[in-house]
N, C-alpha and C. Protein backbone atom coordinates (compact mmCIF):
# COMPACT_ATOMS: atom_id res chain seq x y z
N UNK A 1 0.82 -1.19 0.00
CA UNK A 1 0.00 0.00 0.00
C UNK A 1 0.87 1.26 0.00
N UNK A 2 1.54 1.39 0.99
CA UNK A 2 2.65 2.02 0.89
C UNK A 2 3.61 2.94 -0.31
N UNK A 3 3.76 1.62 -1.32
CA UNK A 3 4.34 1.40 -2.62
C UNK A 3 3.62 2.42 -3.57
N UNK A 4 2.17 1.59 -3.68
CA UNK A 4 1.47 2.65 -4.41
C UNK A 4 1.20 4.07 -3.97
N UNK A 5 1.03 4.59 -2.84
CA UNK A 5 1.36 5.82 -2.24
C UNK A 5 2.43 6.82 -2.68
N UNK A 6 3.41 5.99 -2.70
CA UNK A 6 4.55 6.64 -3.14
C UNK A 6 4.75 6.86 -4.53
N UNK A 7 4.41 5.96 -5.40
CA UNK A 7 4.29 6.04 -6.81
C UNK A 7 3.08 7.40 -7.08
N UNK A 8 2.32 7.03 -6.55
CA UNK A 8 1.23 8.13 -6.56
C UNK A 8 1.86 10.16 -6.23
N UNK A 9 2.18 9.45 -5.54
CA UNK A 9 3.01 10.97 -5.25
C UNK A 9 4.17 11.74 -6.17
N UNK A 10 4.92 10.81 -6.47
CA UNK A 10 5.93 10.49 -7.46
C UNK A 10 5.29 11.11 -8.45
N UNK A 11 4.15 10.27 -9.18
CA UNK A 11 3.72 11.07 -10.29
C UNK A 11 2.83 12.35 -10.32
N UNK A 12 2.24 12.59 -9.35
CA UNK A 12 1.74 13.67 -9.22
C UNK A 12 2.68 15.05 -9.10
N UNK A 13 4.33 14.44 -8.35
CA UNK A 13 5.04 15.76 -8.22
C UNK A 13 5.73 15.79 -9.47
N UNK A 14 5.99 14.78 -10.50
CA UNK A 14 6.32 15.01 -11.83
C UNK A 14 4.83 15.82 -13.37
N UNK A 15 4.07 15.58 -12.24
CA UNK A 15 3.17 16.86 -13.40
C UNK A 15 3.56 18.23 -13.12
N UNK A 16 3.65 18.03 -11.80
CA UNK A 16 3.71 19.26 -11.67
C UNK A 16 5.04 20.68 -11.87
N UNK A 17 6.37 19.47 -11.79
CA UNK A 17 7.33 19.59 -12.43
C UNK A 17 6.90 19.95 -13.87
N UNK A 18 6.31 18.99 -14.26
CA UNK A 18 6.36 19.31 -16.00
C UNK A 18 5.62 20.83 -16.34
N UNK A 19 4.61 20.76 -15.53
CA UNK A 19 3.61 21.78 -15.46
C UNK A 19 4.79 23.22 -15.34
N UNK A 20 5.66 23.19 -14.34
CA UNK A 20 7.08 24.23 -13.94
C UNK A 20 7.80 24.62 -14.93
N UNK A 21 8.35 23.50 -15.61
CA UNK A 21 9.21 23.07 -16.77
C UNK A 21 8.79 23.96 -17.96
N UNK A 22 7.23 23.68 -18.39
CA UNK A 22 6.40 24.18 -19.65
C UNK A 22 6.57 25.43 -19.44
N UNK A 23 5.89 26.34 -18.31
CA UNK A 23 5.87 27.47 -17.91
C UNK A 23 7.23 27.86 -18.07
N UNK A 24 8.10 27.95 -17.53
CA UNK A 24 9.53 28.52 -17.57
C UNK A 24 9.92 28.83 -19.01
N UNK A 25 9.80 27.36 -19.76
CA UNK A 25 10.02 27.50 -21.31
C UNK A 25 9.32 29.17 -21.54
N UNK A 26 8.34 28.74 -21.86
CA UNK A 26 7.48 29.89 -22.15
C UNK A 26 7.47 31.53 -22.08
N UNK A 27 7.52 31.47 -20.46
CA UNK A 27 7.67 33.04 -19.65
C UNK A 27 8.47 33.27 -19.27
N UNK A 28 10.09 32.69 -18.74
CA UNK A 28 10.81 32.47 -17.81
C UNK A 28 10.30 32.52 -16.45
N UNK A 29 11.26 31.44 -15.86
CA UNK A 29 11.06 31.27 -14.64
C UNK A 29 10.68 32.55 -13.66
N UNK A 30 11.30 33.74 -13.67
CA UNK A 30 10.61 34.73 -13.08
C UNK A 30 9.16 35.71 -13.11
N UNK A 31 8.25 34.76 -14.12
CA UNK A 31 7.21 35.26 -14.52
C UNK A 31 6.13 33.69 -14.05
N UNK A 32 7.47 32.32 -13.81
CA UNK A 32 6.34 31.52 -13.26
C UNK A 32 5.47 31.75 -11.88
N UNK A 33 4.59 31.51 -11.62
CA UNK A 33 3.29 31.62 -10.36
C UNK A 33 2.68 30.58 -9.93
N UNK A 34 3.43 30.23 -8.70
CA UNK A 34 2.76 28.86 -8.44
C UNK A 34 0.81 28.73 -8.44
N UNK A 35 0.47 29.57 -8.53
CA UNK A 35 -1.30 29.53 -8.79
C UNK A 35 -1.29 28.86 -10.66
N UNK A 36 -0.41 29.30 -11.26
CA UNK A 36 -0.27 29.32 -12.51
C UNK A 36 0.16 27.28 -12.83
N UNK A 37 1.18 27.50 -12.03
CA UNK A 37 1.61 25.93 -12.10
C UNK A 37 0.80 24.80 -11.41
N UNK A 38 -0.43 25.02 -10.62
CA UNK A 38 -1.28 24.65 -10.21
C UNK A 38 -2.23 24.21 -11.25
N UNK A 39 -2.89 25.61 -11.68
CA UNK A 39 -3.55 25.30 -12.89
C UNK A 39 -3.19 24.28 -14.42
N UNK A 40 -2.05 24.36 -14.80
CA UNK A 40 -1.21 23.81 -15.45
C UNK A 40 -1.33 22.79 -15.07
N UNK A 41 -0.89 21.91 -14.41
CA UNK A 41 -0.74 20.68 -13.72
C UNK A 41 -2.56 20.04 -13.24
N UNK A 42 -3.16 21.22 -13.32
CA UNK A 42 -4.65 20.50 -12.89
C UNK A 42 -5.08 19.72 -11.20
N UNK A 43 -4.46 20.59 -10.66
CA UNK A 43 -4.35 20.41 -8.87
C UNK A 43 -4.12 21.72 -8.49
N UNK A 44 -4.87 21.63 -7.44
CA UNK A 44 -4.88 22.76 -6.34
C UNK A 44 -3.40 23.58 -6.29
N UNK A 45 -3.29 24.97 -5.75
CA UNK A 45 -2.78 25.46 -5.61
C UNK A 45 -1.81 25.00 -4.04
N UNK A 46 -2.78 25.19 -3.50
CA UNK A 46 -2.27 24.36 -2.30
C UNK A 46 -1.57 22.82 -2.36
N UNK A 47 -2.20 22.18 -3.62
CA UNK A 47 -1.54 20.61 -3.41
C UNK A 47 0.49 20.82 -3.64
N UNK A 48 0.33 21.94 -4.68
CA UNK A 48 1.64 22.55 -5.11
C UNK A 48 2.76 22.91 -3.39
N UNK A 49 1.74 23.78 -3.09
CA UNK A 49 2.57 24.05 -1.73
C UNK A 49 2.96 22.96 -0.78
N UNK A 50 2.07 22.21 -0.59
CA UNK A 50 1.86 20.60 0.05
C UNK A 50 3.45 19.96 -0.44
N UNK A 51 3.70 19.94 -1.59
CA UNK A 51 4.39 18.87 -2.20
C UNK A 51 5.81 19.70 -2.29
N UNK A 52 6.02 21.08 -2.29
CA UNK A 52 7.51 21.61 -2.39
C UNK A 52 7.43 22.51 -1.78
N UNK A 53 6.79 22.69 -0.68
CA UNK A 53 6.60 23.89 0.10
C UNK A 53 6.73 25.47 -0.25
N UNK A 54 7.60 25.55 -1.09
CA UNK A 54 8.08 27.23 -1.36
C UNK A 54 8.16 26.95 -2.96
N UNK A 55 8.13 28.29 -3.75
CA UNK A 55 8.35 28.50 -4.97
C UNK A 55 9.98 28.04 -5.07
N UNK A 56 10.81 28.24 -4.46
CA UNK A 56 12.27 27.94 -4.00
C UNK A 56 11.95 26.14 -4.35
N UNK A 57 11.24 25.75 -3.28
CA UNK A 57 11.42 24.04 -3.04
C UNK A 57 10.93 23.90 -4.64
N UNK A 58 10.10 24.19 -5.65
CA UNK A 58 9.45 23.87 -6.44
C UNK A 58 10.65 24.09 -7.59
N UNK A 59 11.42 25.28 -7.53
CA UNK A 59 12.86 25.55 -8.11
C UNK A 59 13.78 24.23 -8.24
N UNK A 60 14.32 24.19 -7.29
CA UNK A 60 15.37 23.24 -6.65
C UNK A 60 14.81 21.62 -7.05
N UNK A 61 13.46 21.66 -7.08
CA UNK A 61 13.01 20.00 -8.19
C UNK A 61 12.74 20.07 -9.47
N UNK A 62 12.72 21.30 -10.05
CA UNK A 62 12.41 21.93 -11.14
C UNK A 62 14.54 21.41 -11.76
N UNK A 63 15.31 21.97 -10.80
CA UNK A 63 16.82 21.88 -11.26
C UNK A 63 17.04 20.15 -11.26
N UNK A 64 16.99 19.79 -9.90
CA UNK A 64 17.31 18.07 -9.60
C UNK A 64 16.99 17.25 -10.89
N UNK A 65 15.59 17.40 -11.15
CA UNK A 65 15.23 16.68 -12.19
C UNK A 65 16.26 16.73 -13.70
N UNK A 66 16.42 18.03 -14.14
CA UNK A 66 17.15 18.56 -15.09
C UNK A 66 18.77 17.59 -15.04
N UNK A 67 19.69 18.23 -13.90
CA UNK A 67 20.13 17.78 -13.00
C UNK A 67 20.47 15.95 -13.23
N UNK A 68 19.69 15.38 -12.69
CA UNK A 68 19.96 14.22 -13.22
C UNK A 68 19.79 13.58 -14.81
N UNK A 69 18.38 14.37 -15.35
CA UNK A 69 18.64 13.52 -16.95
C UNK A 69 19.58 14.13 -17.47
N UNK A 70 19.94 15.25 -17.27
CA UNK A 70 21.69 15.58 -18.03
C UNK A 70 22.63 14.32 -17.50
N UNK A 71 22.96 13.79 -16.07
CA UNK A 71 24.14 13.39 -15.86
C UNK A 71 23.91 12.01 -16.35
N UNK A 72 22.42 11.78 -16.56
CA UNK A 72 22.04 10.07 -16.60
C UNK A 72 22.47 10.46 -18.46
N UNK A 73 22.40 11.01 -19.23
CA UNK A 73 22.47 10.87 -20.55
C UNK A 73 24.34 11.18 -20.73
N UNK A 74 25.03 11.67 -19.50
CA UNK A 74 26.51 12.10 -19.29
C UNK A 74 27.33 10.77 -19.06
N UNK A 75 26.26 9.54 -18.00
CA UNK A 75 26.72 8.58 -18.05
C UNK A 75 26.43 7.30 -19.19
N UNK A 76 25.53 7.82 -19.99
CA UNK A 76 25.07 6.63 -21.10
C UNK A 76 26.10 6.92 -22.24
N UNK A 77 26.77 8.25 -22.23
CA UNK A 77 27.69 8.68 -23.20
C UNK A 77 29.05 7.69 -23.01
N UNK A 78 29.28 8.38 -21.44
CA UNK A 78 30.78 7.38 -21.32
C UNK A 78 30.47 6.00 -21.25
N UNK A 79 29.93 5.38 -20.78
CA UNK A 79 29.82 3.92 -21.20
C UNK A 79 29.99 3.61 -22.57
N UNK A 80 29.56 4.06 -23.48
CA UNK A 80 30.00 4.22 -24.82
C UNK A 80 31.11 3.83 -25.60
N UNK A 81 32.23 4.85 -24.69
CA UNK A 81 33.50 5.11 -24.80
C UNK A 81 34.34 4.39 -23.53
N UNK A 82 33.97 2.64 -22.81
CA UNK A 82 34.73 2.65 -21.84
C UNK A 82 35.82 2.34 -22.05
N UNK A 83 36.72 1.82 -23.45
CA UNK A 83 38.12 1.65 -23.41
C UNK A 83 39.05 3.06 -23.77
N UNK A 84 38.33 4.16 -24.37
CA UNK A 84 38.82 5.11 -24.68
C UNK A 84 38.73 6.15 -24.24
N UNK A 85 39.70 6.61 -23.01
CA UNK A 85 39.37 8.03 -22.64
C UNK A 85 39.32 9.51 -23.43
N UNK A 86 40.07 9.77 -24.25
CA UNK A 86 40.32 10.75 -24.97
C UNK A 86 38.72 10.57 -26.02
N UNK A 87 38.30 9.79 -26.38
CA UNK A 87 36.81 9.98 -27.09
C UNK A 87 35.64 9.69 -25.72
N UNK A 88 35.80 9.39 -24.42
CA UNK A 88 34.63 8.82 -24.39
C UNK A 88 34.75 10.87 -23.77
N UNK A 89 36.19 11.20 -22.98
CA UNK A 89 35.82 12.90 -22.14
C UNK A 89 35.12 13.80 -23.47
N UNK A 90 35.40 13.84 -24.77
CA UNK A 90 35.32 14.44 -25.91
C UNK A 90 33.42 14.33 -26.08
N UNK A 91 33.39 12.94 -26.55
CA UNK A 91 31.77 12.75 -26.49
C UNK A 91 30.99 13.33 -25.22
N UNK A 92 31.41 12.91 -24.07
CA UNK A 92 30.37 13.65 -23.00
C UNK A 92 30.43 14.91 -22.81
N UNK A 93 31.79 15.65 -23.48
CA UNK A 93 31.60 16.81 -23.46
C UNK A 93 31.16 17.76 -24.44
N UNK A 94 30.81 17.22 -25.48
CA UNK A 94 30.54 17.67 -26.74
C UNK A 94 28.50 17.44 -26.83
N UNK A 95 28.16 16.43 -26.07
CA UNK A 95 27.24 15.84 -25.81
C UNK A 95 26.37 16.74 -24.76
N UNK A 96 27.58 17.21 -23.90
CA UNK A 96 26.52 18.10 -22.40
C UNK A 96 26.27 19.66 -23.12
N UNK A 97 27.83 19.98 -23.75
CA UNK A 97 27.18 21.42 -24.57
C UNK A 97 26.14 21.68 -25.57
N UNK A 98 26.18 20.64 -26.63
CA UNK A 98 25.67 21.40 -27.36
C UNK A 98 23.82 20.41 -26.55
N UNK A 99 23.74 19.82 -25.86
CA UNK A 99 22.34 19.65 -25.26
C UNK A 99 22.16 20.77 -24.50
N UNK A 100 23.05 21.40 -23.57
CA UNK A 100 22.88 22.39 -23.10
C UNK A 100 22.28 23.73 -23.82
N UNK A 101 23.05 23.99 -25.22
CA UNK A 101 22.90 24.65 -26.22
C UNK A 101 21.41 24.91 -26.70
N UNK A 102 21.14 23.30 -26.69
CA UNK A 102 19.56 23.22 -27.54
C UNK A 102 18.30 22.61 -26.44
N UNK A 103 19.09 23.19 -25.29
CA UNK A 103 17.87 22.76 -24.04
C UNK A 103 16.99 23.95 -23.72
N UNK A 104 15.72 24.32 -23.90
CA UNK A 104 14.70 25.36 -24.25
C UNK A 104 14.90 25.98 -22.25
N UNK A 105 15.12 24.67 -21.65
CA UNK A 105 14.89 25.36 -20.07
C UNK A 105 15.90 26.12 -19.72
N UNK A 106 17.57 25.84 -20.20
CA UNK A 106 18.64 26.08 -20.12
C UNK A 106 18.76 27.29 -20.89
N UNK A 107 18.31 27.08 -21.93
CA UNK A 107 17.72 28.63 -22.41
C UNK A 107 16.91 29.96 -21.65
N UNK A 108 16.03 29.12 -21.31
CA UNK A 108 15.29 30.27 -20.57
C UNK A 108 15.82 30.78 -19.18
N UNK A 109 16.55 29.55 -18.52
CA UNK A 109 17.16 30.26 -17.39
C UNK A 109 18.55 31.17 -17.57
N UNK A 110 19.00 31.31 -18.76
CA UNK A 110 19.86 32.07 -19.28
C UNK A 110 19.69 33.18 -19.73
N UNK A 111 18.72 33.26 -20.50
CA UNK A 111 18.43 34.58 -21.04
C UNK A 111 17.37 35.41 -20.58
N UNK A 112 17.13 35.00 -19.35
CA UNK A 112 15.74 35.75 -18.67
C UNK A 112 16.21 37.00 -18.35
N UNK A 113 15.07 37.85 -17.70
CA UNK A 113 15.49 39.17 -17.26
C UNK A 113 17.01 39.58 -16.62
N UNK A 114 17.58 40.88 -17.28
CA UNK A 114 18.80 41.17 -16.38
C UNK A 114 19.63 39.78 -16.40
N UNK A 115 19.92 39.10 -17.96
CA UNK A 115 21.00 38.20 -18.31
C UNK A 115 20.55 36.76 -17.56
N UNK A 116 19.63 36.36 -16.87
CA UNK A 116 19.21 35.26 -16.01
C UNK A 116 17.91 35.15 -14.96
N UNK A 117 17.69 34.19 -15.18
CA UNK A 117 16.61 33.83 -13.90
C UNK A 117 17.00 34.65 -12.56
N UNK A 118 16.35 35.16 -11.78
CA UNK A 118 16.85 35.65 -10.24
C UNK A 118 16.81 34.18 -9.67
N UNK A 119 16.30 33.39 -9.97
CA UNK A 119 16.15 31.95 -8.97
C UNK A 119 16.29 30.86 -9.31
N UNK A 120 16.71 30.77 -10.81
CA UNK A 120 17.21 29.60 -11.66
C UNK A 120 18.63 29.33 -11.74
N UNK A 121 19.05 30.46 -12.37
CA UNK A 121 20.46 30.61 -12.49
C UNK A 121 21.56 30.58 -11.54
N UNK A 122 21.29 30.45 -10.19
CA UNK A 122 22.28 30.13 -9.07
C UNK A 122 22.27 28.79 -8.82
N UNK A 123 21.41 27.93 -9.69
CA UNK A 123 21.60 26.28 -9.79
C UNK A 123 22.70 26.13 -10.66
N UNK A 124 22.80 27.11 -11.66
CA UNK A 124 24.17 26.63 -12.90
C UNK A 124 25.75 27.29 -12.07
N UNK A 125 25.57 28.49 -11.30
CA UNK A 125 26.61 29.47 -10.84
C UNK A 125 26.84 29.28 -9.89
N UNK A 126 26.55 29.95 -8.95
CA UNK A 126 26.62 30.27 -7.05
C UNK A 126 25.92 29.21 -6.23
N UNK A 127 25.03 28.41 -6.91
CA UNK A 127 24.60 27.50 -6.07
C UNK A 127 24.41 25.76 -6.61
N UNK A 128 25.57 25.89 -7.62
CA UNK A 128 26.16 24.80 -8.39
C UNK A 128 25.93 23.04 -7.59
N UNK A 129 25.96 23.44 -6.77
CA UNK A 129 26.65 21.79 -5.91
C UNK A 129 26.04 20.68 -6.42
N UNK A 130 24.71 21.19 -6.48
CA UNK A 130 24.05 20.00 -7.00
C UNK A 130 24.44 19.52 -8.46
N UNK A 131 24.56 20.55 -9.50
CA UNK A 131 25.31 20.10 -10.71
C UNK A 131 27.05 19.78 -10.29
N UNK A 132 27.29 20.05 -9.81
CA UNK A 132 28.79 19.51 -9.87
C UNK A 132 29.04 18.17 -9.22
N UNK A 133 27.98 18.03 -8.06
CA UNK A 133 28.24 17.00 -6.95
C UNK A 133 27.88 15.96 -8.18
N UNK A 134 26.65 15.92 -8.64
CA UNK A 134 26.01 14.19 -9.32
C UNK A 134 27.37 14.29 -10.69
N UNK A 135 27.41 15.59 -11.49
CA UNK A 135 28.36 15.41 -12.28
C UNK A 135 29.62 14.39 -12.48
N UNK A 136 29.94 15.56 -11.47
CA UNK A 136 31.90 14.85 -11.09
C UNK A 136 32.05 13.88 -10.33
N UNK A 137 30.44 13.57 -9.74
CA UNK A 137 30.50 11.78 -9.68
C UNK A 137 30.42 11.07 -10.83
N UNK A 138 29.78 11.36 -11.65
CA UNK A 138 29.87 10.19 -12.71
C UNK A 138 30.98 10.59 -13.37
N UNK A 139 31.84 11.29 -13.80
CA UNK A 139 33.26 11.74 -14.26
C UNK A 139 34.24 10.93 -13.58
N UNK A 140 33.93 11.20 -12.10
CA UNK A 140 34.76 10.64 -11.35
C UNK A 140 34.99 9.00 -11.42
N UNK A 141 33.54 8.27 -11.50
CA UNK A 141 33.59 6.82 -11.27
C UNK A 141 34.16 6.57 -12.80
N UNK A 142 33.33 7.34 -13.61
CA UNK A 142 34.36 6.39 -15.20
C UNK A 142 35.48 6.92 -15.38
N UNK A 143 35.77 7.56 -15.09
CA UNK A 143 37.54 7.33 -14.92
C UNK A 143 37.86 6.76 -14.24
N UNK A 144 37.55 5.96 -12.85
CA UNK A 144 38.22 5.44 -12.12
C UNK A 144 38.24 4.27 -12.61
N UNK A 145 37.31 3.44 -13.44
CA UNK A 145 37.37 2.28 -14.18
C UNK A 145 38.15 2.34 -14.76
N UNK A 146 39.17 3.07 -16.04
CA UNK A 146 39.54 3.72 -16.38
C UNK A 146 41.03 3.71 -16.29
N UNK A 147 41.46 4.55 -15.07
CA UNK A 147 42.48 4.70 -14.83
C UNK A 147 43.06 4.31 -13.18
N UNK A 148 42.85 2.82 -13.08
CA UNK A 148 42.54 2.08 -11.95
C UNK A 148 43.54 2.41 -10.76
N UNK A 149 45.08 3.03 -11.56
CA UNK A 149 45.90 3.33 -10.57
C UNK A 149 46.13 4.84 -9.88
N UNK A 150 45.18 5.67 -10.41
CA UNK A 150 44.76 6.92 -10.39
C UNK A 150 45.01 7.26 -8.09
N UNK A 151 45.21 8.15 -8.09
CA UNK A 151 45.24 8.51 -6.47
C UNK A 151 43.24 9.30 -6.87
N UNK A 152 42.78 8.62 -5.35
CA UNK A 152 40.88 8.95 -5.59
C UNK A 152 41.04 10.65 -5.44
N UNK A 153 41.39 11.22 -4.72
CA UNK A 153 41.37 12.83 -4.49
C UNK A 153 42.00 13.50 -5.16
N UNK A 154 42.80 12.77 -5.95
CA UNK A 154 43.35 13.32 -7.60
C UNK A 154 42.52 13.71 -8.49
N UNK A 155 42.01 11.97 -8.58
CA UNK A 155 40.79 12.08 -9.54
C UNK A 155 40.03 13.27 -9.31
N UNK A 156 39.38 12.83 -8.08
CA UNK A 156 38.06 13.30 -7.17
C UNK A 156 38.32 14.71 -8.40
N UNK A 157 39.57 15.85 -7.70
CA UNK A 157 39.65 16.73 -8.10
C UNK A 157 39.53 17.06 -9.21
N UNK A 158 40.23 16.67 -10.43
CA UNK A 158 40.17 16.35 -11.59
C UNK A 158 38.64 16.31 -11.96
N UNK A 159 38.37 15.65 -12.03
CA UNK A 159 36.79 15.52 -12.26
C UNK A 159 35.71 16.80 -11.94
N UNK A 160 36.12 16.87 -10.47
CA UNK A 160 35.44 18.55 -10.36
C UNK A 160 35.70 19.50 -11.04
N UNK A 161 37.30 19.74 -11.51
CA UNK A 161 37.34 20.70 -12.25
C UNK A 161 36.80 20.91 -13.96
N UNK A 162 36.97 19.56 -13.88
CA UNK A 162 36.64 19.41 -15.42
C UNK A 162 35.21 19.73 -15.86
N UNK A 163 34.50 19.64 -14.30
CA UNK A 163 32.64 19.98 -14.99
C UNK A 163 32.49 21.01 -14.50
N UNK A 164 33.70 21.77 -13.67
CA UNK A 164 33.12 23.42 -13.70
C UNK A 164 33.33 23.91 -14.93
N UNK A 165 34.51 23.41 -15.52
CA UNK A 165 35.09 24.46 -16.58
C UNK A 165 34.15 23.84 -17.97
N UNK A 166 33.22 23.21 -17.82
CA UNK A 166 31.64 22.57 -18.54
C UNK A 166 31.42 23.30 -18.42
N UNK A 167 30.63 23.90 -17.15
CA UNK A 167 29.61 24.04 -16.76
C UNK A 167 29.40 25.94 -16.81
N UNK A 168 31.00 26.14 -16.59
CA UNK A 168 31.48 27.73 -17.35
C UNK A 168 31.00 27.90 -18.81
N UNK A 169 31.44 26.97 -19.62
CA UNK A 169 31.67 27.26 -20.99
C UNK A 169 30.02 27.25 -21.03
N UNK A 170 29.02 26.15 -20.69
CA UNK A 170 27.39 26.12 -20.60
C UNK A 170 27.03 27.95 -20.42
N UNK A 171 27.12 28.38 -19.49
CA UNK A 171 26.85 29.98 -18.73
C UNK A 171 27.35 30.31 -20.21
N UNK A 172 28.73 30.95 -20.21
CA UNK A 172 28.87 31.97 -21.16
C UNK A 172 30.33 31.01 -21.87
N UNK A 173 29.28 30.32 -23.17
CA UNK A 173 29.99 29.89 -24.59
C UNK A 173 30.63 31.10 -24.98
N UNK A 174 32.30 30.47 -25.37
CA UNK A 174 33.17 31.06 -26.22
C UNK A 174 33.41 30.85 -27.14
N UNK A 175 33.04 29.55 -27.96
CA UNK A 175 33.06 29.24 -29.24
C UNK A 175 31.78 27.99 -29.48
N UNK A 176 31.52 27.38 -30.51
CA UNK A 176 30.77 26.40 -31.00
C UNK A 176 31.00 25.44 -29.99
N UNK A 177 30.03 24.32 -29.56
CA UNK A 177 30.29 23.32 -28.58
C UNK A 177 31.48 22.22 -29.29
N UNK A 178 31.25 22.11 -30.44
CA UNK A 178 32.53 21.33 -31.07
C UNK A 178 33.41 21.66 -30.81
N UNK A 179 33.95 22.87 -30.64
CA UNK A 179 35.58 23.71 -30.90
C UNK A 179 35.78 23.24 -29.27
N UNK A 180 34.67 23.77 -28.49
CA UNK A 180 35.38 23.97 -26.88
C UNK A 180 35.02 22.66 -26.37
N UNK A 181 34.72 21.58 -27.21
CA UNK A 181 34.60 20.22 -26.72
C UNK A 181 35.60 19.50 -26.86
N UNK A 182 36.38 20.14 -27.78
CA UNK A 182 37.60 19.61 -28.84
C UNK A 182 38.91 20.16 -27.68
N UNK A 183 38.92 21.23 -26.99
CA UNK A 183 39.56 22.05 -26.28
C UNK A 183 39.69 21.30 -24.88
N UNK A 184 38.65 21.31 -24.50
CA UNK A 184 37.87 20.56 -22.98
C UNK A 184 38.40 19.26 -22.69
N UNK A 185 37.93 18.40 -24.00
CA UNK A 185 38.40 16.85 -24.07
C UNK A 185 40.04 16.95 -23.48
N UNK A 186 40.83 17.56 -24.39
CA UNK A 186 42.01 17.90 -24.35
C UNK A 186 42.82 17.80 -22.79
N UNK A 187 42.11 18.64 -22.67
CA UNK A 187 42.35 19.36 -21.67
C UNK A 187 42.16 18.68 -19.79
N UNK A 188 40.83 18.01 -20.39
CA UNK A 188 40.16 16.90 -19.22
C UNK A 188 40.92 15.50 -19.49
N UNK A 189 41.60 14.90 -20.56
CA UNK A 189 42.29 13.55 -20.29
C UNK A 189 43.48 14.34 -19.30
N UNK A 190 44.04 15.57 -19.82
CA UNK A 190 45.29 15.64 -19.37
C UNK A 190 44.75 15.98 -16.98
N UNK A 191 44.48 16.42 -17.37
CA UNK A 191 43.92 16.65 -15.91
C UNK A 191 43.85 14.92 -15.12
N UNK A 192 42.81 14.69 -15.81
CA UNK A 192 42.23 13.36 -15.06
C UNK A 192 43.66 12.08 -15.23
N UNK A 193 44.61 12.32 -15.83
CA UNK A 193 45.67 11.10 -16.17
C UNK A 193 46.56 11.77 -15.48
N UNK A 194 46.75 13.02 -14.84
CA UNK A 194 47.48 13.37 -13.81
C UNK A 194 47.51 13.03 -12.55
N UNK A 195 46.27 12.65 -12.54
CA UNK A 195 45.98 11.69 -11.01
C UNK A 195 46.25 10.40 -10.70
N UNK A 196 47.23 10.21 -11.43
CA UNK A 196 48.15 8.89 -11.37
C UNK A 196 49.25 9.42 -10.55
């Protein structure tokens, strides 16, 4: 009983996500209204508050979600590539930009009022952890398959740096995702094979 409870909930807080998601596309996130995402979703205004308490909590599952199908499609990349580091860092990084590039939400939390979301955009910048933490875990573990004799807080490091300096180029692109994937790759074997 239990089970289904939870599934139940589960999907009800993924409408309403989606319901978040649509809206943002649309208006940017600083024009979404949780009365608005209520309606959208086809539940109470209150069920909204119930389930993420604050426009903030509704943010922050609005990012998680994002958040993970980036890193889950970051890890279907490197598996791909598990004997080859230099193509599999290249593909996932060529793979996170230009999705980043052609992601309508990633869009909108970018180009909203005054250069960004007031409440989106500190998930990509100032309030990163959550993109870096699930990231430069999965960076971290396929390289460690990888490069088995690697020191872990080498890696560890390595890996973090490699999805800030992503996750920079995501914010404010300096060239085509090819060129700075081509750059990145480069740049991320040499990092991550230093941790030997």
């Amino acid at each position: 009983m239990a089970e289904i409870r939870d599934t139940a909930r589960q999907r009800l807080r993924d409408v309403i996500v989606d319901a978040a998601r649509a809206q943002t596309v649309a208006v940017g996130w600083d024009s979404v209204r949780m009365g608005g995402v209520a309606r959208a979703a086809g539940v109470s205004r209150q069920t909204v508050y119930n389930e993420f308490g604050s426009r903030a909590g509704l943010a922050e599952a609005l990012a998680r979600r994002e958040v993970d199908r980036f890193v889950g499609a970051v890890r279907a990349v490197l598996r791909r590539h598990d004997d080859d580091v230099p193509a599999g860092a290249y593909a996932a990084i060529a793979h996170t930009l230009t999705e980043a590039a052609d992601n309508p939400l990633i869009k909108a939390i970018l180009s909203g009022p005054r250069g960004g979301s007031d409440e989106l955009l500190p998930y990509l910048t100032t309030r990163a952890e959550l993109v870096l933490a699930e990231a430069a875990g999965a960076v971290r573990e396929w390289a460690a398959g990888r490069l088995p004799d690697a020191d872990p807080a080498a890696l560890a490091f390595a890996a973090d740096a490699v999805v800030r300096l992503v996750v920079s180029h995501i914010v404010l692109p300096s060239a085509s995702p090819e060129r700075t994937a081509h750059a990145l790759a480069e740049l991320a074997v040499r990092l991550l094979s230093s941790a030997r």
